[in-house]
PDB file of N, CA and C in Angstrom:
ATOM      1  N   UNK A   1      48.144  45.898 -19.221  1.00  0.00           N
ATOM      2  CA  UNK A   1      48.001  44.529 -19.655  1.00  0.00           C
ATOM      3  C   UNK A   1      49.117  43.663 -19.072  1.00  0.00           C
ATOM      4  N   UNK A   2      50.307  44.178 -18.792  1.00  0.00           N
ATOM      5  CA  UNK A   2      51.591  43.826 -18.168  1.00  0.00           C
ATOM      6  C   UNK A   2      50.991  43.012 -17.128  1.00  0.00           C
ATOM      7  N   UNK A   3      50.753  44.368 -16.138  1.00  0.00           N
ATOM      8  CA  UNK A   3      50.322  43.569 -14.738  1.00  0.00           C
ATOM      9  C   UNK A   3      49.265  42.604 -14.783  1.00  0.00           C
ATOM     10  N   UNK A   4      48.284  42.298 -15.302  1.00  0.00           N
ATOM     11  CA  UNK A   4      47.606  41.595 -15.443  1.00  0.00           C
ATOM     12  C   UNK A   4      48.298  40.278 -15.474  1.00  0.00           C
ATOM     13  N   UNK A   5      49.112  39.921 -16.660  1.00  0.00           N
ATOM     14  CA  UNK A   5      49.451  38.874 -16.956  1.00  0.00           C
ATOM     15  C   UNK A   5      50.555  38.711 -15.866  1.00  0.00           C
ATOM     16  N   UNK A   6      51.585  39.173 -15.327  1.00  0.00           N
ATOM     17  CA  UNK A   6      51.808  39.301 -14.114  1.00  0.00           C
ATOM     18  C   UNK A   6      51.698  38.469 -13.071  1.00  0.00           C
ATOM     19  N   UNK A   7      50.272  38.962 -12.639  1.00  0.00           N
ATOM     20  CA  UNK A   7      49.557  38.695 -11.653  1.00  0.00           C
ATOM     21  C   UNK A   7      48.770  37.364 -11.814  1.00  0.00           C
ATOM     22  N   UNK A   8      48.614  37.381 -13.215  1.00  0.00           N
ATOM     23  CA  UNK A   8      48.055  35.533 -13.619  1.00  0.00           C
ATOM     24  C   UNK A   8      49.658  34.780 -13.208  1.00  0.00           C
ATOM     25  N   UNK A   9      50.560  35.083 -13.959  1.00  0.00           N
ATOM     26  CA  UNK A   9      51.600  34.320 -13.445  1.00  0.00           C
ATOM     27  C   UNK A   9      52.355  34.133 -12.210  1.00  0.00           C
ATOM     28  N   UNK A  10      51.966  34.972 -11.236  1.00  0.00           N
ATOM     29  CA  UNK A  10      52.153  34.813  -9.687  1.00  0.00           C
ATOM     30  C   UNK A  10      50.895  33.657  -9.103  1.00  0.00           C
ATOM     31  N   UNK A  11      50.045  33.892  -9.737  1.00  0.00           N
ATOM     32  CA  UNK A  11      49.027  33.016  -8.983  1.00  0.00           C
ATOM     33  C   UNK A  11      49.162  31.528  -9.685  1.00  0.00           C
ATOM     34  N   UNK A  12      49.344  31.526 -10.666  1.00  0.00           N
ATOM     35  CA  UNK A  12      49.229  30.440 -11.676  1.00  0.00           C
ATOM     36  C   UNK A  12      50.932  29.711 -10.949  1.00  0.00           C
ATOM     37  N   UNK A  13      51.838  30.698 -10.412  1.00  0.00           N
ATOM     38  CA  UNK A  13      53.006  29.812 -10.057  1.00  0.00           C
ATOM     39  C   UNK A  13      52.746  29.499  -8.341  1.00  0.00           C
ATOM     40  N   UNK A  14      52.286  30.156  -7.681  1.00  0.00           N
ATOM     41  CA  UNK A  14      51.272  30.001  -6.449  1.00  0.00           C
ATOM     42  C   UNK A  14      50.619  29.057  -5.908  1.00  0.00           C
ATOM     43  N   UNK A  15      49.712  28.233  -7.325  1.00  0.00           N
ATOM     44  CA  UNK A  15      49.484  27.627  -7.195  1.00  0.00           C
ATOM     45  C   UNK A  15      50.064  26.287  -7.320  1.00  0.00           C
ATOM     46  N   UNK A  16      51.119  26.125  -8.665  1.00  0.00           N
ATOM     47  CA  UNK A  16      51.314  25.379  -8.855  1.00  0.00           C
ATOM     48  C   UNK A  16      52.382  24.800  -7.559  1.00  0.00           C
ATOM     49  N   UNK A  17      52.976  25.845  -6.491  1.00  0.00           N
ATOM     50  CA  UNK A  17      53.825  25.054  -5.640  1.00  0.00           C
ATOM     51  C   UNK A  17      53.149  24.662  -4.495  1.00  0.00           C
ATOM     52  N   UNK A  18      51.832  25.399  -4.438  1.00  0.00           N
ATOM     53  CA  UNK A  18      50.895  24.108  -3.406  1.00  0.00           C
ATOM     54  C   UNK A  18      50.560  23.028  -3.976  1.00  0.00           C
ATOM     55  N   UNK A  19      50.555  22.724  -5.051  1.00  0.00           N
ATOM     56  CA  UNK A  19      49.952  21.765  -5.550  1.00  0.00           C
ATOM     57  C   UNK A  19      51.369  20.418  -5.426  1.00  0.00           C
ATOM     58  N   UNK A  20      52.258  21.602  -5.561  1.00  0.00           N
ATOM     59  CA  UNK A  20      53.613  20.392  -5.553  1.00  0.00           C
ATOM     60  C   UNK A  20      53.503  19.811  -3.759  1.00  0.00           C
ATOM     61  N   UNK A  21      53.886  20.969  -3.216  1.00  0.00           N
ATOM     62  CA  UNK A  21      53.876  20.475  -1.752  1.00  0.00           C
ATOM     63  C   UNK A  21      52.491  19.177  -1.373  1.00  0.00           C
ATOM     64  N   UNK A  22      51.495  19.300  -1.764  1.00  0.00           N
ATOM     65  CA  UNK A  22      50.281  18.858  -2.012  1.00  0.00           C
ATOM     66  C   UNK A  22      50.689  17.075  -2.390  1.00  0.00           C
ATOM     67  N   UNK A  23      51.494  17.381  -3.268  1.00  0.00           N
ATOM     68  CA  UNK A  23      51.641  16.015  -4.101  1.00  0.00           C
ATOM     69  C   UNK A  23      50.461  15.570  -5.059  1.00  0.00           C
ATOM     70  N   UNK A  24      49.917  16.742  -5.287  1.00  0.00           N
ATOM     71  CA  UNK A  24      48.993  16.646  -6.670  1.00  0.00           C
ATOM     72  C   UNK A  24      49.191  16.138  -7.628  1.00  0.00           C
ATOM     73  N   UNK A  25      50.145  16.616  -8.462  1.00  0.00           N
ATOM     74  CA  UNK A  25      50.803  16.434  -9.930  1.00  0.00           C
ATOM     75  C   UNK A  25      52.580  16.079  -9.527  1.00  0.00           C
ATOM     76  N   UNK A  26      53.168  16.163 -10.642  1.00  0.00           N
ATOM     77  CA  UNK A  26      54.891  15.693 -10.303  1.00  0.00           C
ATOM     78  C   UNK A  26      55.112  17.415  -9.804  1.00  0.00           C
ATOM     79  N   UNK A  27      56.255  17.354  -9.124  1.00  0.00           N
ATOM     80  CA  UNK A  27      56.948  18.552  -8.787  1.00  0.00           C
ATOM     81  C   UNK A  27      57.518  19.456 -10.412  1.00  0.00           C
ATOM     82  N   UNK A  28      58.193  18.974 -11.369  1.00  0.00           N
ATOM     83  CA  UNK A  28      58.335  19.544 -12.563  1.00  0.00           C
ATOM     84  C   UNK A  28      57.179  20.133 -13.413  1.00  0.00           C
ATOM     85  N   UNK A  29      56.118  18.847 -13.756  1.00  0.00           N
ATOM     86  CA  UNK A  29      54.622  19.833 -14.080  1.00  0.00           C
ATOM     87  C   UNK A  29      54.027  20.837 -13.504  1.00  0.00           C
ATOM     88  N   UNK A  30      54.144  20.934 -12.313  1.00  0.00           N
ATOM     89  CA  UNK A  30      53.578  21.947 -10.954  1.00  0.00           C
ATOM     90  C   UNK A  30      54.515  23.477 -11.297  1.00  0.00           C
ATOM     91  N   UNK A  31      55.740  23.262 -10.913  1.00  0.00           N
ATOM     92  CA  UNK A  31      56.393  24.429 -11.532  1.00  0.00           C
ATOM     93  C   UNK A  31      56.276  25.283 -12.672  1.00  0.00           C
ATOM     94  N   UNK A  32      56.083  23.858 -13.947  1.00  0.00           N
ATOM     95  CA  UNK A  32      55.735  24.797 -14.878  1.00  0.00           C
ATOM     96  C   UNK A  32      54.618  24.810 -15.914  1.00  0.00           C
ATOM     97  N   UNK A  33      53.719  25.225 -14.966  1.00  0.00           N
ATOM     98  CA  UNK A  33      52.513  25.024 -14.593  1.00  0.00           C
ATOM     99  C   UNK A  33      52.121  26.712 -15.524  1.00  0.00           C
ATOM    100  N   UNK A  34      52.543  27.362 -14.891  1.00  0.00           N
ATOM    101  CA  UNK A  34      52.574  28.741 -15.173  1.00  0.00           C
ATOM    102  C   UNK A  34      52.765  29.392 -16.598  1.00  0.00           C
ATOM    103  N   UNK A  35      53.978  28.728 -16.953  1.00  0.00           N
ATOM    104  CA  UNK A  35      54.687  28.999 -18.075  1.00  0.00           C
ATOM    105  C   UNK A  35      54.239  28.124 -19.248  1.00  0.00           C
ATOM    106  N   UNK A  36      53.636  27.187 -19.051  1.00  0.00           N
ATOM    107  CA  UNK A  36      52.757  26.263 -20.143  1.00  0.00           C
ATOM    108  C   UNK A  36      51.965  27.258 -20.448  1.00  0.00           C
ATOM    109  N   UNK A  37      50.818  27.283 -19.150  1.00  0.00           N
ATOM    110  CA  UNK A  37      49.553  27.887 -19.462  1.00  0.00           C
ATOM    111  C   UNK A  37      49.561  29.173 -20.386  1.00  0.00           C
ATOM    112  N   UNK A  38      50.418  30.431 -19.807  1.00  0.00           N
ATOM    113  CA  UNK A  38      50.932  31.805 -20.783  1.00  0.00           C
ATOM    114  C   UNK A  38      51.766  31.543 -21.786  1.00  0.00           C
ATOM    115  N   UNK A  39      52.494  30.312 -22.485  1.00  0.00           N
ATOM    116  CA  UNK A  39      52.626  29.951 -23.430  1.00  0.00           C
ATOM    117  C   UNK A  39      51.628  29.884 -24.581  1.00  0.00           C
ATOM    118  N   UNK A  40      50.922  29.021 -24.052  1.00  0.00           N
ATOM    119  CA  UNK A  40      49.233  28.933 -24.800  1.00  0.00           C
ATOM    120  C   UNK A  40      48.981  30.252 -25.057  1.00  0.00           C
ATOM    121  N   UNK A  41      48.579  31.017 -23.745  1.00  0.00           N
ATOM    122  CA  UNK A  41      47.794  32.280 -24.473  1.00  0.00           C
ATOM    123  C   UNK A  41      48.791  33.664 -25.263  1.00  0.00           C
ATOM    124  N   UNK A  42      49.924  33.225 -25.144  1.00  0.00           N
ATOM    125  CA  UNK A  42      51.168  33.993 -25.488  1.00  0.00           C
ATOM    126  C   UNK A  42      50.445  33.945 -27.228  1.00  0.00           C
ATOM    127  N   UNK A  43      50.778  32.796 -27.758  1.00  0.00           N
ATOM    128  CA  UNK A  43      50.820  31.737 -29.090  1.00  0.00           C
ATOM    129  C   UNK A  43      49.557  32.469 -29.830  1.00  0.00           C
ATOM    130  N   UNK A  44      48.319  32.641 -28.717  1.00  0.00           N
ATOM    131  CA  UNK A  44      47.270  32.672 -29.106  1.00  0.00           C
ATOM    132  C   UNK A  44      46.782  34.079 -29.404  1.00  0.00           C
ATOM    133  N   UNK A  45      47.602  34.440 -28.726  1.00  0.00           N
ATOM    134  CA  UNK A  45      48.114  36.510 -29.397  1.00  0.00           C
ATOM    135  C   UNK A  45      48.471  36.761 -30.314  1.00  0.00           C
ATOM    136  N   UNK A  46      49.647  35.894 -30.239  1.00  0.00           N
ATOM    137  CA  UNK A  46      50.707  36.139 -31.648  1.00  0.00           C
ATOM    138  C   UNK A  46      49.703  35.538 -32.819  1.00  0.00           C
ATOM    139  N   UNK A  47      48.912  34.601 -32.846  1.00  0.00           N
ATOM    140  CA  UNK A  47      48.386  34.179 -34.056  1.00  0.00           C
ATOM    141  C   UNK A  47      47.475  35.553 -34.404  1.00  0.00           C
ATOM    142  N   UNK A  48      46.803  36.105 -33.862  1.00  0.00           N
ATOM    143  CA  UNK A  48      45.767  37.207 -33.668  1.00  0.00           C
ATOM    144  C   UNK A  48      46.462  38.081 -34.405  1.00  0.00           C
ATOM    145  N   UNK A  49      47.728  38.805 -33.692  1.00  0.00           N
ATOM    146  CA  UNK A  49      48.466  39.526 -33.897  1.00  0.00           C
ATOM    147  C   UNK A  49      49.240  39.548 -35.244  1.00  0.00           C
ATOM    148  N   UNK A  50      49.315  38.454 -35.805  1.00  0.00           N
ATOM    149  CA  UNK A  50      50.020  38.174 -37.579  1.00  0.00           C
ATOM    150  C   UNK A  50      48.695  38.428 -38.090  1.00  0.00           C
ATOM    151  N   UNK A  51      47.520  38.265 -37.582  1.00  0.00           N
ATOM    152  CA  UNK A  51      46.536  38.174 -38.743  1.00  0.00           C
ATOM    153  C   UNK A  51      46.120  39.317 -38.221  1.00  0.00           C
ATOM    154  N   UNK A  52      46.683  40.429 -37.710  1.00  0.00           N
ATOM    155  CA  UNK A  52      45.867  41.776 -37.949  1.00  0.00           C
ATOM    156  C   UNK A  52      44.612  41.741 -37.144  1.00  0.00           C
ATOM    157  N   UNK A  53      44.298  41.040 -36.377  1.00  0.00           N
ATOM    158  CA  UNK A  53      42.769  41.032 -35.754  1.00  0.00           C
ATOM    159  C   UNK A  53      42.633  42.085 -34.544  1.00  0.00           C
ATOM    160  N   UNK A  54      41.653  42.162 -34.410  1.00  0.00           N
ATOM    161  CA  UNK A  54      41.218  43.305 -32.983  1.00  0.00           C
ATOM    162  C   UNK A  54      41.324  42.702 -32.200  1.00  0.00           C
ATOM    163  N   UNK A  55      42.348  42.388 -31.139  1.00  0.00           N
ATOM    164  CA  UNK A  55      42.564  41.919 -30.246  1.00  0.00           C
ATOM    165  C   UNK A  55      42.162  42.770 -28.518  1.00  0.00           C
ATOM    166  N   UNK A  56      42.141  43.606 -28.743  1.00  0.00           N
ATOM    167  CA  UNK A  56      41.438  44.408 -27.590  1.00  0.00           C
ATOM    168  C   UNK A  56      39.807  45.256 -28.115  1.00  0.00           C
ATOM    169  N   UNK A  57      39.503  44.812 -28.728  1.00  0.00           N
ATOM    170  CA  UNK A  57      38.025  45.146 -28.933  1.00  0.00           C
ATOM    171  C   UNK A  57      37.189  44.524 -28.392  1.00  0.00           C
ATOM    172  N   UNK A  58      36.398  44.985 -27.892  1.00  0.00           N
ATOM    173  CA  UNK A  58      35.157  44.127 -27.173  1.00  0.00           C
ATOM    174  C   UNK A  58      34.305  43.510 -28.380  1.00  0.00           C
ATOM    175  N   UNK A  59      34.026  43.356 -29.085  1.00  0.00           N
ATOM    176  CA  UNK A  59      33.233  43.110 -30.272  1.00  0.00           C
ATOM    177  C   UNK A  59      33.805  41.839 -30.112  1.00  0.00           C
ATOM    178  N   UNK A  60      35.039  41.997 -30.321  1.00  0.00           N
ATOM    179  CA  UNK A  60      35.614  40.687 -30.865  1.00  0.00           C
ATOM    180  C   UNK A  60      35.224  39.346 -30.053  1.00  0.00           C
ATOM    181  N   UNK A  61      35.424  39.678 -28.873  1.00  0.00           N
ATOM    182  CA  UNK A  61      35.309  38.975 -27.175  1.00  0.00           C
ATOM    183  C   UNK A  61      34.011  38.110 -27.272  1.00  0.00           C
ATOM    184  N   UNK A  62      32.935  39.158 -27.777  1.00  0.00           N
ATOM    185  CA  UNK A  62      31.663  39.243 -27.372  1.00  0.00           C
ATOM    186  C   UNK A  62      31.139  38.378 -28.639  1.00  0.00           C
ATOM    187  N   UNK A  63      31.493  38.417 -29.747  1.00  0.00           N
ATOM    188  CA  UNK A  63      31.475  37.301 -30.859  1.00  0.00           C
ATOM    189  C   UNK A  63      32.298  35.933 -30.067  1.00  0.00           C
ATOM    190  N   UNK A  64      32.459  35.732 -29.723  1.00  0.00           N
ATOM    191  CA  UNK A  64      33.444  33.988 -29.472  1.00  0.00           C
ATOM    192  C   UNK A  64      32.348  33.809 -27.926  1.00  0.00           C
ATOM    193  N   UNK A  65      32.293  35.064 -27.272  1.00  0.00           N
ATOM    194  CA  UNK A  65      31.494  34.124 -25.997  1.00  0.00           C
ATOM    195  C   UNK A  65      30.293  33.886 -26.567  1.00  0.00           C
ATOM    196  N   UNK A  66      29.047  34.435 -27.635  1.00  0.00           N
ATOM    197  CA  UNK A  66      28.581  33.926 -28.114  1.00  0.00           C
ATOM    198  C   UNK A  66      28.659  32.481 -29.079  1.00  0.00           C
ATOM    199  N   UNK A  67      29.381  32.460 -29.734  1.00  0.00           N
ATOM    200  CA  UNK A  67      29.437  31.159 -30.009  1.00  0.00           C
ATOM    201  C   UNK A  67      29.741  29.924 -28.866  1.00  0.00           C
ATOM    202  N   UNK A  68      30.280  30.051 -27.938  1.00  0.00           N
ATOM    203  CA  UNK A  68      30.267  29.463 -26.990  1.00  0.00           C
ATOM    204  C   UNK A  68      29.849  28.821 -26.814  1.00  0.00           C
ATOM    205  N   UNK A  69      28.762  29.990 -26.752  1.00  0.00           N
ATOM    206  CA  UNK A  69      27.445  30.227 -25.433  1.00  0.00           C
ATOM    207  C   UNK A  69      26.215  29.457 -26.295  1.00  0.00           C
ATOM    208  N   UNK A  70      26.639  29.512 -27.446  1.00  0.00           N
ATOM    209  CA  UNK A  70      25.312  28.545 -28.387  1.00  0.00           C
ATOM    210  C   UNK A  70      25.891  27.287 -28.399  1.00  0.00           C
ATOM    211  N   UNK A  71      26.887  27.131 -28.441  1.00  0.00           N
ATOM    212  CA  UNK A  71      27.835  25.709 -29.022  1.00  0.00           C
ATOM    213  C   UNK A  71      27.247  25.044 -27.399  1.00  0.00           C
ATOM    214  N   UNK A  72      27.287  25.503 -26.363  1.00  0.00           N
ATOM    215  CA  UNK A  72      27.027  24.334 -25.417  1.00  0.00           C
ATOM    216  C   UNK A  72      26.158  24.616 -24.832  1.00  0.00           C
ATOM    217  N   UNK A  73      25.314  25.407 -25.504  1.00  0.00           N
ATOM    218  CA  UNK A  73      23.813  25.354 -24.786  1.00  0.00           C
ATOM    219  C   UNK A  73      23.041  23.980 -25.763  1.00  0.00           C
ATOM    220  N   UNK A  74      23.163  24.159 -27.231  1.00  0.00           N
ATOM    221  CA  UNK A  74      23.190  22.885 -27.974  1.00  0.00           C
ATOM    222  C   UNK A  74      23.073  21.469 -27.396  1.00  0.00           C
ATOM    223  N   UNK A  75      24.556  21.376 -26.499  1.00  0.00           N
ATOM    224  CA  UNK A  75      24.793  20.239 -26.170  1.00  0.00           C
ATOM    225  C   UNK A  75      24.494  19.547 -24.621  1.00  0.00           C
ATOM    226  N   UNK A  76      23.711  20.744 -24.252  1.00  0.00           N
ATOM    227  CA  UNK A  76      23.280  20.632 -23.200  1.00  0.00           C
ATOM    228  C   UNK A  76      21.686  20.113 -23.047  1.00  0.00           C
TER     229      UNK A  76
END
C-alpha cells in the first residue's frame, strides 16, 4: 500500500512541476499539489480508521461505487 501511495505522490508531484513550468496554476499551489491531494485521502483513512470500518474490503468499495453510480445516473 506504501508504494502505491508513493507512486501517486511522484506523479501527483510530476505533475504538479509541469504544470508550474507550464504556468498553469501559481508555482506554490503546483508544488503542493501533491501533499494537499494525500492530505485529503490521508484524513479520509483516519476517519475510517477511528470508526473501525473495513477499509480494505472490497464490499465496502463496491457499496459507495454503487451509490455513485445511481446518484449520477439520476442526474443524468
Amino acid at each position: 500500500m506504501s508504494i502505491l501511495f508513493f507512486i501517486l505522490f511522484y506523479v501527483l508531484s510530476l505533475m504538479g512541476e509541469k504544470w508550474a513550468k507550464q504556468g498553469v496554476l501559481s508555482v506554490i499551489a503546483d508544488m503542493w499539489l501533491a501533499n494537499i491531494i494525500l492530505t485529503f485521502i490521508g484524513l479520509i483513512f483516519l476517519r475510517q480508521a477511528r470508526a473501525d470500518a473495513r477499509l480494505f474490503d472490497s464490499d465496502f468499495y463496491n457499496v459507495i461505487w454503487d451509490k455513485l453510480r445511481r446518484r449520477f445516473s439520476k442526474t443524468a
